[in-house]
Protein backbone atom coordinates (compact mmCIF):
# COMPACT_ATOMS: atom_id res chain seq x y z
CA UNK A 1 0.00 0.00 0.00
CA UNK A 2 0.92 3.40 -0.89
CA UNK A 3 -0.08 5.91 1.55
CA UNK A 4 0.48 9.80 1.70
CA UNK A 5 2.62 10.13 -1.18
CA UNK A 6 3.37 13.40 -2.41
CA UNK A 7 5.54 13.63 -5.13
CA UNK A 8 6.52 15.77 -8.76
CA UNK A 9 8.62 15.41 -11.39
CA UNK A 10 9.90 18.47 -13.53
CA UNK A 11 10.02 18.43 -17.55
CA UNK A 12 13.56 16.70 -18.26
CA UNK A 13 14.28 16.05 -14.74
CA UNK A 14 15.46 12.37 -13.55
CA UNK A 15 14.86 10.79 -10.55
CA UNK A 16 15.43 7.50 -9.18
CA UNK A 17 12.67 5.84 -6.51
CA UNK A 18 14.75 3.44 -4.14
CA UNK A 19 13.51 1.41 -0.69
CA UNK A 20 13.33 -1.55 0.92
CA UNK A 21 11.58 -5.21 -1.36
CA UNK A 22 8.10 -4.68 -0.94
CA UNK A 23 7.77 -0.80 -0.35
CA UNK A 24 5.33 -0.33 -3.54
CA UNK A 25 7.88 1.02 -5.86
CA UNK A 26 6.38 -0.69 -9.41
CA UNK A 27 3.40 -0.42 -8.12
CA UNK A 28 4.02 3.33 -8.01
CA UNK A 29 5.05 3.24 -11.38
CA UNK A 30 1.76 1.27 -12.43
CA UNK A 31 -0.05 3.66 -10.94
CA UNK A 32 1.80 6.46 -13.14
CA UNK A 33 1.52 4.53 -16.17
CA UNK A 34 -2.02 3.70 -16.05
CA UNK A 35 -1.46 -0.39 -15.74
CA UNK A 36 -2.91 0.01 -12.16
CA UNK A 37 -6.08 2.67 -11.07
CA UNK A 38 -5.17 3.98 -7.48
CA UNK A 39 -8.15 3.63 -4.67
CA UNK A 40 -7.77 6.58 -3.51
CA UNK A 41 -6.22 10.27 -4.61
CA UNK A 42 -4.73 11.13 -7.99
CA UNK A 43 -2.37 11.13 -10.52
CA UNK A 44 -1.53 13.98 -13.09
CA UNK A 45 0.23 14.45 -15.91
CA UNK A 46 0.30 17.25 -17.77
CA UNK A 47 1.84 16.63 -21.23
CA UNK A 48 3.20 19.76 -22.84
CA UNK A 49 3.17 18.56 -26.37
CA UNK A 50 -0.35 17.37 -27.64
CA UNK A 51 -0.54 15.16 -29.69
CA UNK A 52 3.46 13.55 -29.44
CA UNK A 53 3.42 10.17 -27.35
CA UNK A 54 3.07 10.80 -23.77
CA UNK A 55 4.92 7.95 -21.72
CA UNK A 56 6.73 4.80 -22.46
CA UNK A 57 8.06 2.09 -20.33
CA UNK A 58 10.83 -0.42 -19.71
CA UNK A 59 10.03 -3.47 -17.69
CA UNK A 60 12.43 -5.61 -16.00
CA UNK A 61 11.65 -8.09 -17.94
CA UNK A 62 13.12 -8.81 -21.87
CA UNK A 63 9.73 -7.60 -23.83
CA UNK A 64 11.83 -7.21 -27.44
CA UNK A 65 9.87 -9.29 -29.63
CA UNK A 66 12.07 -12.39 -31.04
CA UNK A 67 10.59 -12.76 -33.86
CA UNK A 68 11.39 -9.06 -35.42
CA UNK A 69 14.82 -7.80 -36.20
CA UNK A 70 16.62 -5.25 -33.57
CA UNK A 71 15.44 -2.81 -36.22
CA UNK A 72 11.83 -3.27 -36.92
CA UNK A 73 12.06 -3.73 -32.66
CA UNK A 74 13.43 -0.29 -32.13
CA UNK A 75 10.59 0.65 -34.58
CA UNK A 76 7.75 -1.32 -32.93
CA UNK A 77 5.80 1.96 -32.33
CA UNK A 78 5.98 3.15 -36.24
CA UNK A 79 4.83 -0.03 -37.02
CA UNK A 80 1.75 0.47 -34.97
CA UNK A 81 1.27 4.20 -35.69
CA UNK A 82 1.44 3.29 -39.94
CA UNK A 83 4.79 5.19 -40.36
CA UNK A 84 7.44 2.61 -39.97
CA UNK A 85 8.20 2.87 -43.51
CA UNK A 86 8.59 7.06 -43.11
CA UNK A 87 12.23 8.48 -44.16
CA UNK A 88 12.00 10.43 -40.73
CA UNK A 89 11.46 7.12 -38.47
CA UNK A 90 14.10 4.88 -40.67
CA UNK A 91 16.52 8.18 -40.03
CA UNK A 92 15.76 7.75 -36.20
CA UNK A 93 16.37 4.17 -35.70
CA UNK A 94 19.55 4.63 -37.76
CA UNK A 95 20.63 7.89 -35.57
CA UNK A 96 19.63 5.93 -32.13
CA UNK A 97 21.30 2.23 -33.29
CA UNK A 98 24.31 4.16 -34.00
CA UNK A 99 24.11 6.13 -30.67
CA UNK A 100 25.09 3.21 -28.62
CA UNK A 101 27.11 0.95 -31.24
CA UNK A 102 24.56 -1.01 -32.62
CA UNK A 103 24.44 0.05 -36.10
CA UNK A 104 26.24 -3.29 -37.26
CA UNK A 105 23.36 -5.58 -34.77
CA UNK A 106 20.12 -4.06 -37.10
CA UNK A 107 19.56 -6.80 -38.53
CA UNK A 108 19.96 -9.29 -35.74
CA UNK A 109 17.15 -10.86 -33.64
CA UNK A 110 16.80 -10.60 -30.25
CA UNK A 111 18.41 -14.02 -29.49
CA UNK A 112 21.73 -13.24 -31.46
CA UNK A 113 22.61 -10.18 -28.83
CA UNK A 114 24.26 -10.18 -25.29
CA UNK A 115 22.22 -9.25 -22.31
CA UNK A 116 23.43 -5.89 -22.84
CA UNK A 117 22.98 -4.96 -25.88
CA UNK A 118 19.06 -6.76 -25.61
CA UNK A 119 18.79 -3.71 -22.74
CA UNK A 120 20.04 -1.05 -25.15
CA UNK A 121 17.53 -2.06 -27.87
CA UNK A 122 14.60 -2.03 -25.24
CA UNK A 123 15.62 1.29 -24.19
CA UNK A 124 15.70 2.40 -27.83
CA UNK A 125 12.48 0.92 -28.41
CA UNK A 126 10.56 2.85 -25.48
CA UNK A 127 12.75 6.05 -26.66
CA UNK A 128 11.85 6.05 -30.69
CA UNK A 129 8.05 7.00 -30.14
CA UNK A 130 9.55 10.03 -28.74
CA UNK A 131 7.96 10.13 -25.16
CA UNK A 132 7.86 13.11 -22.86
CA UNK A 133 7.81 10.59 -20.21
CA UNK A 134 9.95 6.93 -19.79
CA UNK A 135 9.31 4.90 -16.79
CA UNK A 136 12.06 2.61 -15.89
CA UNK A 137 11.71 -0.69 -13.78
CA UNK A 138 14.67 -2.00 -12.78
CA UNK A 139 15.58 -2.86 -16.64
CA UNK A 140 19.73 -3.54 -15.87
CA UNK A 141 19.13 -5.70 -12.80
CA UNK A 142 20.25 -8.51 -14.41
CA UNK A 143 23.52 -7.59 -16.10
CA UNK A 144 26.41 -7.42 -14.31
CA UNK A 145 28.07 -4.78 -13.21
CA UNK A 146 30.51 -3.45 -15.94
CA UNK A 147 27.97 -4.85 -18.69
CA UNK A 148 25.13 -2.28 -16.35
CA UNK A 149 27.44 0.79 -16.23
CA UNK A 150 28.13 0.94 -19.91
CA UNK A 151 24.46 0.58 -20.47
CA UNK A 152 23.75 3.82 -18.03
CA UNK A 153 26.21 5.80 -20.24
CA UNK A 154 24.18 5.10 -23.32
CA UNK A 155 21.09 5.34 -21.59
CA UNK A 156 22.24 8.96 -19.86
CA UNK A 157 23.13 10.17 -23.42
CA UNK A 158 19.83 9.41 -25.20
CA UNK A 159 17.75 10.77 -22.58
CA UNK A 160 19.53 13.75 -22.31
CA UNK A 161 18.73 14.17 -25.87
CA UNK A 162 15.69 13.35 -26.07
CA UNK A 163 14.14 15.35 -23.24
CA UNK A 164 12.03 12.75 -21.87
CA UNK A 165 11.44 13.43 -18.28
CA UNK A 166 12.31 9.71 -16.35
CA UNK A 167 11.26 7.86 -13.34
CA UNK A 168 13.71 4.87 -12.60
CA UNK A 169 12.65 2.24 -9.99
CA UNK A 170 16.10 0.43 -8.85
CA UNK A 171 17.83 -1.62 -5.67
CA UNK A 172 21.10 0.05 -6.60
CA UNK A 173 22.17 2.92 -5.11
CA UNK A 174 25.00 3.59 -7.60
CA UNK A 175 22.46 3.29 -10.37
CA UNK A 176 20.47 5.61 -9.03
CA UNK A 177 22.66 8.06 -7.97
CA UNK A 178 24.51 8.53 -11.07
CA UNK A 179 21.98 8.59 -13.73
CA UNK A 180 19.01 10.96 -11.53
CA UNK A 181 18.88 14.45 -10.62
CA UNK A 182 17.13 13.58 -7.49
CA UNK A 183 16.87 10.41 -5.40
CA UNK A 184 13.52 9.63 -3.49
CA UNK A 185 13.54 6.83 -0.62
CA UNK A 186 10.49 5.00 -0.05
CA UNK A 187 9.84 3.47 3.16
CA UNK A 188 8.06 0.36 4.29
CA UNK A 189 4.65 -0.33 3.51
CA UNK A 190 2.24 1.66 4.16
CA UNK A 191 4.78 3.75 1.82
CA UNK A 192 5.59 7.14 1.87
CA UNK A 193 8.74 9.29 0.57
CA UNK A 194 11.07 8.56 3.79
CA UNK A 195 13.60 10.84 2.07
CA UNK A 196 14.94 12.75 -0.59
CA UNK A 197 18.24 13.68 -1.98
CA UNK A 198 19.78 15.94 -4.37
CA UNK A 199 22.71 14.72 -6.58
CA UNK A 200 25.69 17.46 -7.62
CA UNK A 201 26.67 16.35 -10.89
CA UNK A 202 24.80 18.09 -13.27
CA UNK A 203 23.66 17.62 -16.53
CA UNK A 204 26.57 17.07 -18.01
CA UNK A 205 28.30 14.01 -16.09
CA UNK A 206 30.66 11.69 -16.69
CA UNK A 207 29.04 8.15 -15.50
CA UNK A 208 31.92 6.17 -15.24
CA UNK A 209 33.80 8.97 -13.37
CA UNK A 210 31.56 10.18 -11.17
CA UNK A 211 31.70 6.45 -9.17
CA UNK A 212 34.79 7.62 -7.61
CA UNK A 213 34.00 11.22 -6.85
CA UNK A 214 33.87 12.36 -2.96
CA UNK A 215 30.28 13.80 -3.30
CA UNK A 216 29.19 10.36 -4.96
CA UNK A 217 30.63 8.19 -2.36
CA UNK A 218 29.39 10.41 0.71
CA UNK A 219 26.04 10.02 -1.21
CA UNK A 220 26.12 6.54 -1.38
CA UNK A 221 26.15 6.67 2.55
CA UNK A 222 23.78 8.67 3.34
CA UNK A 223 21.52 6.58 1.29
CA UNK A 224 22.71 3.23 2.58
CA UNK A 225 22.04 4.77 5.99
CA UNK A 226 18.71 6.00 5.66
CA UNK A 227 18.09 2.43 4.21
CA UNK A 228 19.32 0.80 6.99
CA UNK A 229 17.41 3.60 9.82
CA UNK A 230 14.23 2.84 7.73
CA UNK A 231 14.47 -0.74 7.85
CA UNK A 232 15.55 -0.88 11.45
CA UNK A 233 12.10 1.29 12.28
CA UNK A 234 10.12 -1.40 11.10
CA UNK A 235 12.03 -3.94 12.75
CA UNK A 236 14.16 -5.50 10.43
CA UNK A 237 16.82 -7.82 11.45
């Protein structure tokens, strides 16, 4: 249960929900995409471009499509909206394939790519209908570490681009910290924001560098203790 939550998100902003297993975190971002109705309260989003796609998602689960090429996968919403076939959306998928070194993979299926790249294509897939809006949850949990940081990079570059404003639901605190403007801690359930932080980096970060920056480390601690103070609250051992 979600209870008392009061929270906005700015156009282009990134933030990062993080809390204890159990705290209502995809459900939060059900409610925000519309998968889930809440019981109570409300939701709003006010879309500044009508007309343009409004929100896309990336579960944590693989949801590319095996049976189509990465192309025609990164182009799954032109295909539904009758302009696949459009110089402007064959232009995109080239421009965003080549963004993250996947121009040579376009003609690959699904099964032919590393765990990696599978999360880049998904990413490009929720990114080519041009969203204001990309909800993100946990999609690199199960790549391993080095794999997961190059994939932030890429990721941190094409949303920076785009514009999209982004709500990432993640267990890691690195994650979180280096690809998010702000960084909201849930607590137990009945949830509520427990706390909120503020990273330093700016817009312009490096995401590989940043890991061993002072601010990023003291960060890091002041998340993993208000983890541990929320978790010892509710009387976890």
């Amino acid at each position: 249960m979600i209870e008392g939550l009061n929270l906005s998100l700015a156009p282009g902003e990134i933030i990062s929900v993080v809390g204890p297993s159990g705290c209502g975190k995809s459900s939060l971002l059900r409610l925000i995409s519309g998968l889930s109705a809440p019981w109570r309260g409300s939701i709003s989003i006010h879309y500044r471009r009508p007309g343009q796609h409004g929100l896309s998602m990336v579960f944590q689960e693989d949801t590319l499509l095996p049976w189509l090429r990465v192309r025609e996968n990164v182009l799954l919403h032109h295909r539904f909206s009758g302009t696949r076939r459009s110089r402007k959306a064959q232009e995109l998928a080239t421009s965003l394939l080549d963004m993250v070194g996947l121009t040579d993979k376009a003609h690959a299926f699904p099964a032919q790519l590393s765990g990696g790249m599978r999360r880049r294509v998904a990413v490009l897939t929720a990114l080519a209908a041009d969203p204001e809006l990309l909800l993100l949850d946990e999609p690199f949990s199960a790549l391993d570490e080095p794999t997961r940081v190059g994939v932030h990079r890429d990721l941190y570059r094409l949303v920076r681009s785009s514009g999209a404003s982004v709500v990432l639901v993640t267990h890691d605190l690195g994650e979180a910290i280096s690809l998010s403007d702000r960084v909201i801690m849930m607590s137990r359930a009945p949830s509520r924001v427990a706390a909120e932080f503020t990273t330093s980096f700016g817009r312009d970060r490096d995401i590989h560098a940043i890991r061993t920056h002072p601010d990023f480390l003291e960060l890091y601690a002041r998340l993993w203790e208000g983890m541990d103070a929320n978790l010892q609250s509710r009387g976890e051992p």
